[in-house]
Protein backbone atom coordinates (compact mmCIF):
# COMPACT_ATOMS: atom_id res chain seq x y z
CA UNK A 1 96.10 93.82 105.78
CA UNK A 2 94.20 91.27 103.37
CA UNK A 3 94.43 87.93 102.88
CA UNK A 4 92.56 85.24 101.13
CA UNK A 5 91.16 82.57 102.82
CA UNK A 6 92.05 79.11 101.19
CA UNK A 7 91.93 76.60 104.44
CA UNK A 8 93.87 73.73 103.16
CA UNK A 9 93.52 73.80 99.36
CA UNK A 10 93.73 71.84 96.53
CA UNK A 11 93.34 73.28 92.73
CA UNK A 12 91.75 70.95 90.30
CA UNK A 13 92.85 71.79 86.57
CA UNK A 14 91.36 70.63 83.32
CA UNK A 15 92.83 70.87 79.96
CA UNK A 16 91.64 74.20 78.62
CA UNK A 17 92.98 77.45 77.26
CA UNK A 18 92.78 79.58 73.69
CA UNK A 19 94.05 79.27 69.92
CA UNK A 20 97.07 78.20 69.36
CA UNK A 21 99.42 81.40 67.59
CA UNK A 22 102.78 82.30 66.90
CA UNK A 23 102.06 85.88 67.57
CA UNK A 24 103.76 87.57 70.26
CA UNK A 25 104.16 90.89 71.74
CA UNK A 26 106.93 91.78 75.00
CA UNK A 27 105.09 90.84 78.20
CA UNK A 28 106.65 94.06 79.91
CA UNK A 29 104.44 97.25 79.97
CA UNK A 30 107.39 100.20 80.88
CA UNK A 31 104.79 102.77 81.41
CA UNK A 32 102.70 100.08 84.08
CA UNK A 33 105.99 98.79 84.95
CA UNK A 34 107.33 102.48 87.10
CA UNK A 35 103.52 103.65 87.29
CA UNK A 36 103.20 104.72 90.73
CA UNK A 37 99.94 102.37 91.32
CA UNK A 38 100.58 98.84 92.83
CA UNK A 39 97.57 97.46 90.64
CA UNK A 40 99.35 98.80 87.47
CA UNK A 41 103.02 97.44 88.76
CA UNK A 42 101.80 93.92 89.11
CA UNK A 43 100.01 94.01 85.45
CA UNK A 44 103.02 95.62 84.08
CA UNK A 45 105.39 92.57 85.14
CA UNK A 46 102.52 89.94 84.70
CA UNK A 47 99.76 91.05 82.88
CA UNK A 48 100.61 89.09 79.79
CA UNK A 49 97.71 86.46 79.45
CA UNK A 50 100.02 83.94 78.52
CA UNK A 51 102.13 84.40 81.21
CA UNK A 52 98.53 84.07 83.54
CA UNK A 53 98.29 80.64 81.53
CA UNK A 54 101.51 79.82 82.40
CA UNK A 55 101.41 80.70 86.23
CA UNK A 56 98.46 78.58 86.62
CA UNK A 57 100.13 75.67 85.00
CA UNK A 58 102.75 76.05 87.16
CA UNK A 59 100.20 76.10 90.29
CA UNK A 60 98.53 72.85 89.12
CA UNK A 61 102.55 70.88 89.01
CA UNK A 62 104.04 71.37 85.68
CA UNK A 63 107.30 72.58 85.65
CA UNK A 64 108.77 71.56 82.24
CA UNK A 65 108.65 72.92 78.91
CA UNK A 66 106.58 70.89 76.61
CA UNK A 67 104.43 69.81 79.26
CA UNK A 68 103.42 74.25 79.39
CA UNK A 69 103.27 73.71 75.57
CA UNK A 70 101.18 70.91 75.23
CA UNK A 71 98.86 71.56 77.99
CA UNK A 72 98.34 75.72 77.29
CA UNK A 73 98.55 74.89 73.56
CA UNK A 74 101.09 77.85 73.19
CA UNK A 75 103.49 78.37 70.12
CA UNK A 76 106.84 77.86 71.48
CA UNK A 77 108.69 80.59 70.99
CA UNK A 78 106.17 82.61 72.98
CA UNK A 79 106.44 80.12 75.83
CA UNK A 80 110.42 80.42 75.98
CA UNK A 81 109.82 83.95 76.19
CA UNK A 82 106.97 84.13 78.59
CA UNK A 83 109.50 82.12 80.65
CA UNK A 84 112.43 83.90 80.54
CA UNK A 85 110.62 86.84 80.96
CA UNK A 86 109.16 85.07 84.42
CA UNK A 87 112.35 83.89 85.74
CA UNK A 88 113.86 87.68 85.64
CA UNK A 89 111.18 88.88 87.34
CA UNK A 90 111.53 86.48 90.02
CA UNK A 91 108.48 84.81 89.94
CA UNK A 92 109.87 81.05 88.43
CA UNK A 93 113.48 79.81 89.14
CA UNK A 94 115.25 77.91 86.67
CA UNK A 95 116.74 74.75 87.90
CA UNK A 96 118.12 72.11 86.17
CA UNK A 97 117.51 68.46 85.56
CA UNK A 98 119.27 66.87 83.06
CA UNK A 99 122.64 68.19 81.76
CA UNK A 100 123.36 65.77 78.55
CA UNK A 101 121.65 67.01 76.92
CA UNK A 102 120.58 70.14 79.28
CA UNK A 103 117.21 70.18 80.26
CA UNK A 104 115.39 72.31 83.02
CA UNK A 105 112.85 72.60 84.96
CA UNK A 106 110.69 76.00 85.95
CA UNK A 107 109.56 76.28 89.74
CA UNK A 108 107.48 78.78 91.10
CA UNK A 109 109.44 80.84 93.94
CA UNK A 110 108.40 82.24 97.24
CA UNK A 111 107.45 85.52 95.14
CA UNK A 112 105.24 83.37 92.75
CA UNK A 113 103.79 81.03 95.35
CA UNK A 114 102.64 85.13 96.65
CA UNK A 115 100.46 85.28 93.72
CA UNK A 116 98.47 82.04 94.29
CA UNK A 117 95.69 84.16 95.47
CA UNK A 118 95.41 86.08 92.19
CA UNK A 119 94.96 82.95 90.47
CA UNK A 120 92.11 81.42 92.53
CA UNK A 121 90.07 84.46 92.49
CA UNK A 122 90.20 84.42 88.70
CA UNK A 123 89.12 81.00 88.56
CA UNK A 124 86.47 82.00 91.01
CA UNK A 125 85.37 84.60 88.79
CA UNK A 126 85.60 82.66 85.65
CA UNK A 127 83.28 80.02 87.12
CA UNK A 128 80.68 82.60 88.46
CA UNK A 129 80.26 84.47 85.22
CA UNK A 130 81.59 82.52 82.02
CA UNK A 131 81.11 78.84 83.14
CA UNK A 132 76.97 78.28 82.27
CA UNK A 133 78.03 74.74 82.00
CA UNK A 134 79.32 74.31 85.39
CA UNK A 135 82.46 74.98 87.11
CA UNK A 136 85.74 73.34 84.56
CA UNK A 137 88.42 73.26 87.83
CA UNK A 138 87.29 73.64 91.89
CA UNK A 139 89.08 74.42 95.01
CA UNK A 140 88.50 72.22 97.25
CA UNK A 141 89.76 70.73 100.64
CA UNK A 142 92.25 68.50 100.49
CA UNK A 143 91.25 66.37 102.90
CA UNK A 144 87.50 65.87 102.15
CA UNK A 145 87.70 67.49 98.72
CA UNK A 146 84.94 69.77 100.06
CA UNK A 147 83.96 72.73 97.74
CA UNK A 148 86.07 76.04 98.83
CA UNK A 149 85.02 79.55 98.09
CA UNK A 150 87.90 82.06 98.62
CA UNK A 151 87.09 85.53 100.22
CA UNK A 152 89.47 88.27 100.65
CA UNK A 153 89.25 89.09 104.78
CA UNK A 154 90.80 91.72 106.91
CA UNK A 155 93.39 89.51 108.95
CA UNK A 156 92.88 91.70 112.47
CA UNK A 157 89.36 90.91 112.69
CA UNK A 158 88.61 88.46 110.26
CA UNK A 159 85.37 90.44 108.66
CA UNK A 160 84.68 89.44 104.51
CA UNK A 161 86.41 93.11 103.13
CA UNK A 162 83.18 94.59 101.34
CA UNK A 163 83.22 97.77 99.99
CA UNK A 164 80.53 99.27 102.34
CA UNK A 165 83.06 98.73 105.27
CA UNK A 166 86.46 99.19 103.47
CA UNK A 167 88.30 101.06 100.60
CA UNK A 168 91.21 101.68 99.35
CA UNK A 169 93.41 104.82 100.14
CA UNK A 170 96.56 106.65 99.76
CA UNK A 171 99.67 105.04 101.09
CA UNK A 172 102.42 106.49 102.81
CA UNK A 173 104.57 106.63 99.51
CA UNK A 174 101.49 107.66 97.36
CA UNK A 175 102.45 110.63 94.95
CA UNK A 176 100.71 113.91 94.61
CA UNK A 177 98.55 112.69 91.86
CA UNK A 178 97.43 109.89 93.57
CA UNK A 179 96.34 112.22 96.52
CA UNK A 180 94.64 114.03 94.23
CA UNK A 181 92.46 111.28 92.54
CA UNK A 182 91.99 110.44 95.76
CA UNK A 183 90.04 113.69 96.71
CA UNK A 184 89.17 114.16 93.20
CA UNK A 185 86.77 111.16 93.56
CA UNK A 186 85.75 111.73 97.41
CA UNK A 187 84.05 114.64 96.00
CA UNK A 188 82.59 112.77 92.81
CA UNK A 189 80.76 110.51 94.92
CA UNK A 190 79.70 113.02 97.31
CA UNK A 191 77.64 114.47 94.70
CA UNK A 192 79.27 117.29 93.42
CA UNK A 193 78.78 117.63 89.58
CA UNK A 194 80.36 120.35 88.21
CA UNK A 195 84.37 118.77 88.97
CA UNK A 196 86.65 118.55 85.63
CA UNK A 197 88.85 115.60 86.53
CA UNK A 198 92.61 117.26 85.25
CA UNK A 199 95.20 114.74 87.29
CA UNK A 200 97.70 116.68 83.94
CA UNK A 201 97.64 120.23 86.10
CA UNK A 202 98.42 118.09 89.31
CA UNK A 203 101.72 117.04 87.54
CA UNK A 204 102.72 119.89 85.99
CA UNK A 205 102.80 121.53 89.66
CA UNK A 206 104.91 118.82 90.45
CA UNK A 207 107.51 119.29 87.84
């Protein structure tokens, strides 16, 4: 089982993001959404990048409307969206704060707070490879506000998960075709050359 390591962290965010627009497309992937891929499952219910944006706004402390708008810059009839969109899939809870006139508030849950890791790796990897200037936002130790780098460990032994030592596998739930990528790409980087990846045949036994 993997975790990140964050000690006791703090996340410092600047003012940044893209363009404003008033384009929009839905947020929800169906085909990523049932895929039968945990990677594709998550990016199907938050692979938006607006709803990224918003997530890490709501990491930093906001929790109200125009304070997403003004600091993401986002047209907002995307943001009500993107937020609606977020409370049904559990990740933000709508509470209220004000009811004349009604206001609310957006609060991460116990299912968003789970994807706190996501976010600091991507600002880790933002910083490492499209930050020449330096690093824009920094975790950092609360207490001594001591630079922070996350790695992902394996909890029973503690060991920094590289892929020389670890790898990812088939689950117990894990279809046929997954199986079969699996083996597909054991033998792919065992050296064999002559394989014709066809994961199509694999579901047409199924059916």
């Amino acid at each position: 089982m993997l975790k990140v390591v964050t000690c006791i962290l703090k996340v410092t965010m600047s003012l940044w993001c893209g363009m404003f627009t008033t384009a929009d497309t839905t947020m929800k992937n169906e085909a990523l959404y049932q895929a039968p891929c945990p990677i594709a499952r998550s990016l199907g219910r938050i692979g938006d990048s607006w709803s990224m944006i918003i997530l890490r706004d709501a990491f930093a402390g906001f929790t109200r409307f125009d304070e997403f708008q003004k600091n993401a810059n986002i047209a907002p009839n995307i943001l009500s969206r993107r937020l609606k969109e977020l409370v049904e899939e559990g990740l933000l809870e709508k509470v209220s704060y004000s009811t004349t006139p009604p206001r609310y508030e957006y609060h991460l849950t116990p299912l968003g707070y789970d994807f706190r890791p996501v976010i600091i790796a991507l600002a880790q990897w933002g910083n490492r490879h499209f930050s020449p200037e330096g690093p824009q936002m920094m975790l950092v130790e609360r207490e001594t506000a001591r630079p922070v780098e996350a790695i992902l460990v394996d909890k029973a032994t503690g060991e920094a998960i590289t892929p020389e030592k670890y790898a990812m596998v088939p689950g117990p739930a894990a279809s046929p075709v997954l199986h079969y990528r699996h083996q597909y790409l054991q033998r792919k980087q065992a050296g064999e050359t002559s394989l014709k990846y066809a994961p199509q045949l694999q579901m047409n036994k199924e059916e």
